[in-house]
Every structure is written in C-alpha cells, then in structure tokens.
C-alpha atoms as a PDB file:
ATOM      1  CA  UNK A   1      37.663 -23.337 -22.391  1.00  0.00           C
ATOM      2  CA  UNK A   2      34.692 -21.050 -22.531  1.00  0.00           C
ATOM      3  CA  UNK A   3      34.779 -18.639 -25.327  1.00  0.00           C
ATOM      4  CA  UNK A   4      35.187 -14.961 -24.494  1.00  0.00           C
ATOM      5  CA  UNK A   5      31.408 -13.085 -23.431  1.00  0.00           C
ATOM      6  CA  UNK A   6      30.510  -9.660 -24.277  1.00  0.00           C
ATOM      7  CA  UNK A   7      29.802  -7.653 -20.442  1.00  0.00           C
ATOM      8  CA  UNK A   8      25.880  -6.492 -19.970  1.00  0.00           C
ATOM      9  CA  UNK A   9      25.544  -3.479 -21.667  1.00  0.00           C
ATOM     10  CA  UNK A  10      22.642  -1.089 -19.803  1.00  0.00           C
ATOM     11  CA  UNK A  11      20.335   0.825 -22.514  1.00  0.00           C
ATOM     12  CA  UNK A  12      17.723   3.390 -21.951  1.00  0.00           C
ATOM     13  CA  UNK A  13      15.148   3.170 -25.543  1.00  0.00           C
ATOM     14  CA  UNK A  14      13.358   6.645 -26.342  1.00  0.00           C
ATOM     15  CA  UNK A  15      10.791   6.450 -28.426  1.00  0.00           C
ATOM     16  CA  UNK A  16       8.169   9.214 -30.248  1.00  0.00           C
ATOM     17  CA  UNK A  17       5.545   9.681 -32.459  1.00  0.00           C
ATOM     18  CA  UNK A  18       4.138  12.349 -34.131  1.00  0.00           C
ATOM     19  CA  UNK A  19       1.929  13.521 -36.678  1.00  0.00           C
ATOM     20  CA  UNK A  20       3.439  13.969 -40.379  1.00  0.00           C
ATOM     21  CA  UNK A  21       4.954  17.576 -40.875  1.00  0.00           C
ATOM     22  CA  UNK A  22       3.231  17.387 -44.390  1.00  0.00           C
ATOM     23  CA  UNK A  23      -0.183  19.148 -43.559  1.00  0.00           C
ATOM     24  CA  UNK A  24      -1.938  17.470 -46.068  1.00  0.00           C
ATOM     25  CA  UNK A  25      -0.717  14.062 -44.842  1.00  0.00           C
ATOM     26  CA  UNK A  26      -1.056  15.048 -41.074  1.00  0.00           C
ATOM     27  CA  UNK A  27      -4.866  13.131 -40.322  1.00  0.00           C
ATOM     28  CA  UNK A  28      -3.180   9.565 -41.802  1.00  0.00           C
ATOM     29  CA  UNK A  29       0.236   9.760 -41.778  1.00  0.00           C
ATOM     30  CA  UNK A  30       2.538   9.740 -38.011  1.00  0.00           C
ATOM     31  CA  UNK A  31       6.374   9.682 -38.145  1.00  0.00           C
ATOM     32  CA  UNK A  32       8.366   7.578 -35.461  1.00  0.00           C
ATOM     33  CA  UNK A  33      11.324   7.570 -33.666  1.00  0.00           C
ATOM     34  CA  UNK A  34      13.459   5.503 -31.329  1.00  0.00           C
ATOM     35  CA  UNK A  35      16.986   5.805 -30.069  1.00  0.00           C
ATOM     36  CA  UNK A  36      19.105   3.084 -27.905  1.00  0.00           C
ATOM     37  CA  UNK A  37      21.553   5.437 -25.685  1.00  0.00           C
ATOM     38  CA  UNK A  38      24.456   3.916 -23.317  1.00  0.00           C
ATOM     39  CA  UNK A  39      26.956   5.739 -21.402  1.00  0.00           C
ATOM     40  CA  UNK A  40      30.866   5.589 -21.538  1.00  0.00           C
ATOM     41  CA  UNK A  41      32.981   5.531 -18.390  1.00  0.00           C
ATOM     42  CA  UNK A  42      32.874   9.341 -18.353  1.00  0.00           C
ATOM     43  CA  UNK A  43      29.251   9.234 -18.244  1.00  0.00           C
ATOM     44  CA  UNK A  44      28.526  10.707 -21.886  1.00  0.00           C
ATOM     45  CA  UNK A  45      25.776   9.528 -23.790  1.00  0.00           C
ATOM     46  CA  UNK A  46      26.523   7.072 -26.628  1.00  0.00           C
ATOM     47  CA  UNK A  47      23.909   6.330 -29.133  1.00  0.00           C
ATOM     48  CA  UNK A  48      23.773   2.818 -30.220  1.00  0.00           C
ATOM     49  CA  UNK A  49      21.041   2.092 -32.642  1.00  0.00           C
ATOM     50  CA  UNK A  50      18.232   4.396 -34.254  1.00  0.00           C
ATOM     51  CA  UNK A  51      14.863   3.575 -35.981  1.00  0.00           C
ATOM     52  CA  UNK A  52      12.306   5.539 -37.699  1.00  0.00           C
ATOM     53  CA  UNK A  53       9.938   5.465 -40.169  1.00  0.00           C
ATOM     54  CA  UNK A  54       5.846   6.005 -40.829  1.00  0.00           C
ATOM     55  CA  UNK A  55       2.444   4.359 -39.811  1.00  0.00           C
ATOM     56  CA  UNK A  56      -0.242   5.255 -42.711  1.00  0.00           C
ATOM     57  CA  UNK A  57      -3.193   4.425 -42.117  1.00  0.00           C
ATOM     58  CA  UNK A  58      -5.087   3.176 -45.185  1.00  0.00           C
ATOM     59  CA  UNK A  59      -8.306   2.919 -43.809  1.00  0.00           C
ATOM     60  CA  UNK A  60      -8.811   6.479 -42.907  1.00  0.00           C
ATOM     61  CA  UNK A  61      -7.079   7.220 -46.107  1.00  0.00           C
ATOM     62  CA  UNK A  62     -10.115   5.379 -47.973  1.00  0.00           C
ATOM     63  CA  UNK A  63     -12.415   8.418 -47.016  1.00  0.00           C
ATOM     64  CA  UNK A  64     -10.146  11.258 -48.719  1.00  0.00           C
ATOM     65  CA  UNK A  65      -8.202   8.799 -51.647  1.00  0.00           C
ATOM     66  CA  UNK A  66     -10.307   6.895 -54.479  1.00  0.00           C
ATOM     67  CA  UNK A  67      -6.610   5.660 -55.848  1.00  0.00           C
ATOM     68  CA  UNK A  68      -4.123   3.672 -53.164  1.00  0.00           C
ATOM     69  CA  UNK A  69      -1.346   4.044 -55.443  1.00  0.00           C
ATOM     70  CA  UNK A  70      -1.891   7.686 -55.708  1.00  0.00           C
ATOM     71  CA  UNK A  71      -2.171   8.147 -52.240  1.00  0.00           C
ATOM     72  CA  UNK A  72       1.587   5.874 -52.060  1.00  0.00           C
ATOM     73  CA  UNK A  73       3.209   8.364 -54.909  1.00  0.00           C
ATOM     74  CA  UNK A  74       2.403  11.312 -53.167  1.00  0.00           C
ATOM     75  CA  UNK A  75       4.188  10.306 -49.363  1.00  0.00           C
ATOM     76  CA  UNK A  76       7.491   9.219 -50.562  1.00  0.00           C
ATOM     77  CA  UNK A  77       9.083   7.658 -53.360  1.00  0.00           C
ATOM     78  CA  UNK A  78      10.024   4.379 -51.964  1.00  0.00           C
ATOM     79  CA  UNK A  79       6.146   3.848 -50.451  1.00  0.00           C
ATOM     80  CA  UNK A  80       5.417   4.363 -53.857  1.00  0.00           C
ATOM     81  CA  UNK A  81       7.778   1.395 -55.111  1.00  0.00           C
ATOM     82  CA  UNK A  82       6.583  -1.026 -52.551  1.00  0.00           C
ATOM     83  CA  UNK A  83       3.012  -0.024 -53.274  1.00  0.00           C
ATOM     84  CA  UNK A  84       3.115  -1.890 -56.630  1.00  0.00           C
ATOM     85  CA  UNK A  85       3.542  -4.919 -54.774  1.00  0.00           C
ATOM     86  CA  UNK A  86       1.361  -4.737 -52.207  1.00  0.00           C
ATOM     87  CA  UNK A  87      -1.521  -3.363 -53.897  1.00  0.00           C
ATOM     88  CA  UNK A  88      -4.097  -5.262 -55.939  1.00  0.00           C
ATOM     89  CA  UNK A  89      -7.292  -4.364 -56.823  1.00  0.00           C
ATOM     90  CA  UNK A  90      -6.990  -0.803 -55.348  1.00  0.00           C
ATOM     91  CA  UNK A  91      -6.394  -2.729 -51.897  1.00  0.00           C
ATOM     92  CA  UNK A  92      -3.306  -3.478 -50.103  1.00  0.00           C
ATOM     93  CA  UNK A  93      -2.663  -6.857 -49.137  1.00  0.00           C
ATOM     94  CA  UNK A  94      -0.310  -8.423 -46.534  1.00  0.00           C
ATOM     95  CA  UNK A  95       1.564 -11.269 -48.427  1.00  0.00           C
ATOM     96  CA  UNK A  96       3.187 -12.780 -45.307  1.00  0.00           C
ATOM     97  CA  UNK A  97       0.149 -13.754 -43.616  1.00  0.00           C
ATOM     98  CA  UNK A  98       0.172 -15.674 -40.162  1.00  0.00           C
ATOM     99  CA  UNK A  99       1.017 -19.754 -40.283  1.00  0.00           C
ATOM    100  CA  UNK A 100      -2.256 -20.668 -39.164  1.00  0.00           C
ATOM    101  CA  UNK A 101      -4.186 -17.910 -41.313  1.00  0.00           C
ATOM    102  CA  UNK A 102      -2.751 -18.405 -44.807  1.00  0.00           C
ATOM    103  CA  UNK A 103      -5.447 -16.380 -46.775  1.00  0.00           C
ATOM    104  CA  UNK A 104      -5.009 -12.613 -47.857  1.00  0.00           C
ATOM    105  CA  UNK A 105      -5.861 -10.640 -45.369  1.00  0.00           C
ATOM    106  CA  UNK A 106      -6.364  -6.779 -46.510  1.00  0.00           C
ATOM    107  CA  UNK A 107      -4.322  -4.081 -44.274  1.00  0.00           C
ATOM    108  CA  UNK A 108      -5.642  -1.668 -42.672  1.00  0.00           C
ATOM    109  CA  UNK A 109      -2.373   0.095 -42.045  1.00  0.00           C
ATOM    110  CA  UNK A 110       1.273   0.554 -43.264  1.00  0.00           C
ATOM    111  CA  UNK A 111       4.045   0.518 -41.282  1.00  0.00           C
ATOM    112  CA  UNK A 112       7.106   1.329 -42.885  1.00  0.00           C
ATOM    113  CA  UNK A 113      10.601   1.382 -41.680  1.00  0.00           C
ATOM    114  CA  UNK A 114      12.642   4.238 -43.097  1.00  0.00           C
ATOM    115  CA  UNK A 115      16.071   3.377 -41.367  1.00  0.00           C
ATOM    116  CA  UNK A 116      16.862   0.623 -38.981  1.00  0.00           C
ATOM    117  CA  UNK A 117      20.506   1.179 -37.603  1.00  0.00           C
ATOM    118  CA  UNK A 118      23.174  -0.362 -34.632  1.00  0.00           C
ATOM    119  CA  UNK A 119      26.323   1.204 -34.537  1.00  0.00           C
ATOM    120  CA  UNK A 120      28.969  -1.704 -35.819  1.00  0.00           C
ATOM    121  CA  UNK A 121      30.394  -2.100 -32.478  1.00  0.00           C
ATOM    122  CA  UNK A 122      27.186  -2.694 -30.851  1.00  0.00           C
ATOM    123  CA  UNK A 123      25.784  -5.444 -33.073  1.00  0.00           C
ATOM    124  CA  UNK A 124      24.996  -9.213 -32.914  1.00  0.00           C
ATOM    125  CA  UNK A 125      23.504  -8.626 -28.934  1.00  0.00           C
ATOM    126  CA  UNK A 126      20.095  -8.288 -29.956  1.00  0.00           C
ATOM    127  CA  UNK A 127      19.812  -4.513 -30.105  1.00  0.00           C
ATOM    128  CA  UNK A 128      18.255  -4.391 -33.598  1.00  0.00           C
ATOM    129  CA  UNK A 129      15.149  -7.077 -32.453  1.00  0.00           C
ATOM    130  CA  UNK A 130      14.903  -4.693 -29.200  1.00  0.00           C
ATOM    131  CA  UNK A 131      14.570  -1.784 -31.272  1.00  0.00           C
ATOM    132  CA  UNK A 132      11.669  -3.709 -33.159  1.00  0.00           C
ATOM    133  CA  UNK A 133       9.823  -5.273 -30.096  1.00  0.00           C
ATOM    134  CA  UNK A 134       9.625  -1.567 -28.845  1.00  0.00           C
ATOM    135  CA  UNK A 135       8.585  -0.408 -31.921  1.00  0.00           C
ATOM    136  CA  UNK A 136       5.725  -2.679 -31.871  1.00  0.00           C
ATOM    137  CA  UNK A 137       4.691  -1.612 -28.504  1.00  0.00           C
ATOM    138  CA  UNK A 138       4.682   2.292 -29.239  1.00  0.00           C
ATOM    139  CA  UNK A 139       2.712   1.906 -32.577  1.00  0.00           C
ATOM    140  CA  UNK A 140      -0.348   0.749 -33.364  1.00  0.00           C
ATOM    141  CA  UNK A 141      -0.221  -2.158 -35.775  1.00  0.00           C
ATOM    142  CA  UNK A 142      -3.415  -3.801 -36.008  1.00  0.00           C
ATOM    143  CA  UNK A 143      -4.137  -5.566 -39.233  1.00  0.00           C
ATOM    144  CA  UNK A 144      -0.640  -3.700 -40.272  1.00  0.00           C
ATOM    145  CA  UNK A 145       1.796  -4.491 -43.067  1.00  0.00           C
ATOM    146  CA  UNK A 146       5.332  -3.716 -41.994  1.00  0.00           C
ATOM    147  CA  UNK A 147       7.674  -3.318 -44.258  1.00  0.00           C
ATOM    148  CA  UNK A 148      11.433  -1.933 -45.184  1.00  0.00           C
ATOM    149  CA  UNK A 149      14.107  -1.844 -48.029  1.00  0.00           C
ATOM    150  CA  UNK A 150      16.074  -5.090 -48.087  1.00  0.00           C
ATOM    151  CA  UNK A 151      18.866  -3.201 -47.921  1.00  0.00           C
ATOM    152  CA  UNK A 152      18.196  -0.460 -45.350  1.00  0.00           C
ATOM    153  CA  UNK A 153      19.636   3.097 -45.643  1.00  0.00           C
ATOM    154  CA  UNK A 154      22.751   2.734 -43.240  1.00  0.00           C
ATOM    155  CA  UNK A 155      25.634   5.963 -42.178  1.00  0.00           C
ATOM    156  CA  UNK A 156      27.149   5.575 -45.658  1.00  0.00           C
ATOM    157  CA  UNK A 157      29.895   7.338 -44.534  1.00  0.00           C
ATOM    158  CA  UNK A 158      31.412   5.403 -41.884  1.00  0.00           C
ATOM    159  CA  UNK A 159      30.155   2.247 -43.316  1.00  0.00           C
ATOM    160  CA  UNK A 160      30.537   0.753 -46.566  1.00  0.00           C
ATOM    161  CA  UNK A 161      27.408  -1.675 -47.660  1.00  0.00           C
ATOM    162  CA  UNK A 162      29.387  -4.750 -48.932  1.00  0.00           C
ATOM    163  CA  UNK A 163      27.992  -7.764 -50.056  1.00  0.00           C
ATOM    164  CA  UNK A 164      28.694  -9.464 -46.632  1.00  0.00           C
ATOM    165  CA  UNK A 165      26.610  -6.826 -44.781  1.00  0.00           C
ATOM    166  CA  UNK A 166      23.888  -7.697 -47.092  1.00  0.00           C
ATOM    167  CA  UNK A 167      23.813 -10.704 -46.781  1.00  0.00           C
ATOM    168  CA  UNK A 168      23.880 -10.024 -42.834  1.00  0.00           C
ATOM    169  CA  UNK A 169      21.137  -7.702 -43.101  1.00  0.00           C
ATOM    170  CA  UNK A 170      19.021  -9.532 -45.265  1.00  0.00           C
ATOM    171  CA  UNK A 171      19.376 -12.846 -42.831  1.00  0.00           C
ATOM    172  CA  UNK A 172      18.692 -10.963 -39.360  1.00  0.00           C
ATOM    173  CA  UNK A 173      15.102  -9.707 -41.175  1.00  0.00           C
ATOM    174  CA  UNK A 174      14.781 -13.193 -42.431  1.00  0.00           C
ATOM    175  CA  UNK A 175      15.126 -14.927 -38.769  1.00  0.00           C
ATOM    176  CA  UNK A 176      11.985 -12.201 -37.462  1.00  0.00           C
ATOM    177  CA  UNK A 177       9.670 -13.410 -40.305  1.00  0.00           C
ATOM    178  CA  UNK A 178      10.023 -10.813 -42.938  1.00  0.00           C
ATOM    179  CA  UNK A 179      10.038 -12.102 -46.342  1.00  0.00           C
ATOM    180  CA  UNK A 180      11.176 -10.644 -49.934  1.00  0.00           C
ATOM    181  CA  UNK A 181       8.783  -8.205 -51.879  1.00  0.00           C
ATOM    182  CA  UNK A 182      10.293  -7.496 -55.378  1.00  0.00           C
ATOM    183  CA  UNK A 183      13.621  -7.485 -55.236  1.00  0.00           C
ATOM    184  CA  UNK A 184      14.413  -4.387 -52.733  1.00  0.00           C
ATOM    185  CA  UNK A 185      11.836  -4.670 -50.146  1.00  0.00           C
ATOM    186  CA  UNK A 186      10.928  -6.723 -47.438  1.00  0.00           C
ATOM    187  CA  UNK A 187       7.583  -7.529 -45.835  1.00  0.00           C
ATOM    188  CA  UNK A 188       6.059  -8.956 -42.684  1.00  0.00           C
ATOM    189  CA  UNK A 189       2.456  -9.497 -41.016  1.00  0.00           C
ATOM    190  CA  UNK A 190       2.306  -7.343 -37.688  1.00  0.00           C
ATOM    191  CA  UNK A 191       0.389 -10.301 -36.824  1.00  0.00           C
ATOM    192  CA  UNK A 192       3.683 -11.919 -36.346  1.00  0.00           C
ATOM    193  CA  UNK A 193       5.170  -9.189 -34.676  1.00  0.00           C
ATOM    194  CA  UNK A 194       6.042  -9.314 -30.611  1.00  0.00           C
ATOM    195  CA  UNK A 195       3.399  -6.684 -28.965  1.00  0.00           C
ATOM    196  CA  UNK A 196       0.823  -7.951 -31.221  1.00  0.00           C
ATOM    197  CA  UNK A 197       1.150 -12.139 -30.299  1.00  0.00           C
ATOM    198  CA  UNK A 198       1.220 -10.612 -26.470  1.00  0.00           C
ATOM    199  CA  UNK A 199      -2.054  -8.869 -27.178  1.00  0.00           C
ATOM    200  CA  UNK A 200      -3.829 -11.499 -28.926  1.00  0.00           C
ATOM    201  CA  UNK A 201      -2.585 -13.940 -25.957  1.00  0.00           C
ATOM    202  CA  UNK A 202      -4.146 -11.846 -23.826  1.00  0.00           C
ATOM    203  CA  UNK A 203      -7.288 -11.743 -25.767  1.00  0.00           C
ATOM    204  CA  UNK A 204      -7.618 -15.500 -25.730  1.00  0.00           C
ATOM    205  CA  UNK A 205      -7.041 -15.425 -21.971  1.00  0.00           C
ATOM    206  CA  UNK A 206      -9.384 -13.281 -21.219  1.00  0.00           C
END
C-alpha cells in the first residue's frame, strides 16, 4: 500500500532588493526580500514562506572602513556577533570552503539571512531550499559568505521553538552544507550554493 502523497502545490516566488534605508550604509549594504504565495479555493492569496536578510559588501567597504569589526557593530547587532568568528586579521574568512578548495579563501561579501520562514503546514516539500536557490539567483554572491542564526527568528507567536524544531532546523541547514560558527550561527561558502555551481559550470563550458 502506497503511503498517502501531498497534491502539487503551485507557487509564484517574489523577490526584491534594495539599497539599505540607513544612508550611511546605503553604497555597501542592500536588503532582500522573497515571498512564496499560493492561493486557496476562493482564490485568496496565502503566503507560505518568507526570507530576508542583507548582502554587505566588504570589499567596497575596505575603501570607507580601516576596522571590519567596526564596520559589523555598526549594521546590526547579530552581524556584529558573527563577525568575531569570521574575522581574523581585520579580514573575513569563509570557514566552509569548497571540497576541492580546502584553503581560506577571504570574502568579498556577506550575505546574511535575517529570517528564513515556511508556514508549519507548508513544510517538509522543499519550499525552504526553493526559497534559497532563488535567493542565490537574485543576489550576487561571488566569493560570498552566507550565513544565519542556528536558530532562525521564527512567528514566535504562533509557534513555539521547542527543542524538536531545533533540532529540525538545525538538520535541514546541515543537509545544504552550512556548518556551525560559535554556537548560534551557521555558515556556508556561496561557492556551494545552487546559482553559483550553475555559473561556474557554465564557465568551464564555455
């Protein structure tokens, strides 16, 4: 007997990005947004999953900031906590580097994910890796560190964060490569991230 299989679910993804609303952030730092939105049987719009977060880009940053760490207090205070472990020697370093490049490799760019979210009854159909895949396609990410909070902000009040969703959480980020950071973030090599493997196919093909 064949277990019981979830119907096709049809999504439409929007996605933006913008530059910072912080003026004096504005030239390095874009925010970005995505949405997943289905429709009931009365045709209203249903959001199903959510992501956003910022792209800093460290490189430009270089020209205006003599201190990396600085530059991480000022934006927010959880870039600030993850910049103690990615940054050594006034550089920032992707720890998770690519299986056949195991070296450091400086980044030129952060990519940080504020909030990754699927509503509960949406979840384990692959909504959350979408949601990352098209992430990947609408911001740049080359020589990127991506990273998020192990535990990532979820609708506290609809949803409590037991020990079981952490463990969920922490094992879905696991299976697309990220690894721990300290004990509350999470980090990954954009190398190893879908749009950029397409592009770098596409490189060698050419």
């Amino acid at each position: 007997m064949q277990g019981d299989t979830q119907p096709e679910l049809e999504l439409e993804f929007e996605f933006s990005i913008k530059p910072s609303d912080i003026e004096e952030f504005s030239a390095i730092l874009l925010a970005f947004s995505g949405n997943a939105i289905t429709w009931d049987d009365d045709a209203e719009e249903i959001s199903v999953a959510r992501i956003n977060g910022h792209r800093l880009d460290i490189a430009l940053a270089r020209q205006s900031y003599d201190d990396l760490q600085e530059l991480f207090d000022s934006v927010s205070p959880e870039i600030s906590d993850l910049g103690a472990h990615i940054i050594s020697n006034n550089n920032c370093f992707v720890e998770c580097c690519s299986k056949e490049e195991p070296e450091e490799t400086p980044c030129s760019s952060l990519i940080y994910i504020k909030e990754l979210w699927v509503d509960p009854a949406y979840r384990n159909r692959s909504i959350g890796t979408e949601m990352l895949k098209r992430m990947s396609q609408v911001v740049d990410m080359n020589n990127a560190l991506v990273a998020l909070k192990a535990f990532p902000i979820i609708d506290g009040e609809t949803e409590e964060r037991t020990p079981e969703l952490k463990k969920q959480l922490k094992h879905f980020y696991s299976k697309l490569g990220f690894r721990h950071s300290g004990e509350h973030y999470m980090v990954k090599d954009a190398r190893d991230c879908h749009a950029q493997r397409k592009r770098a196919q596409a490189e060698q093909a050419s």
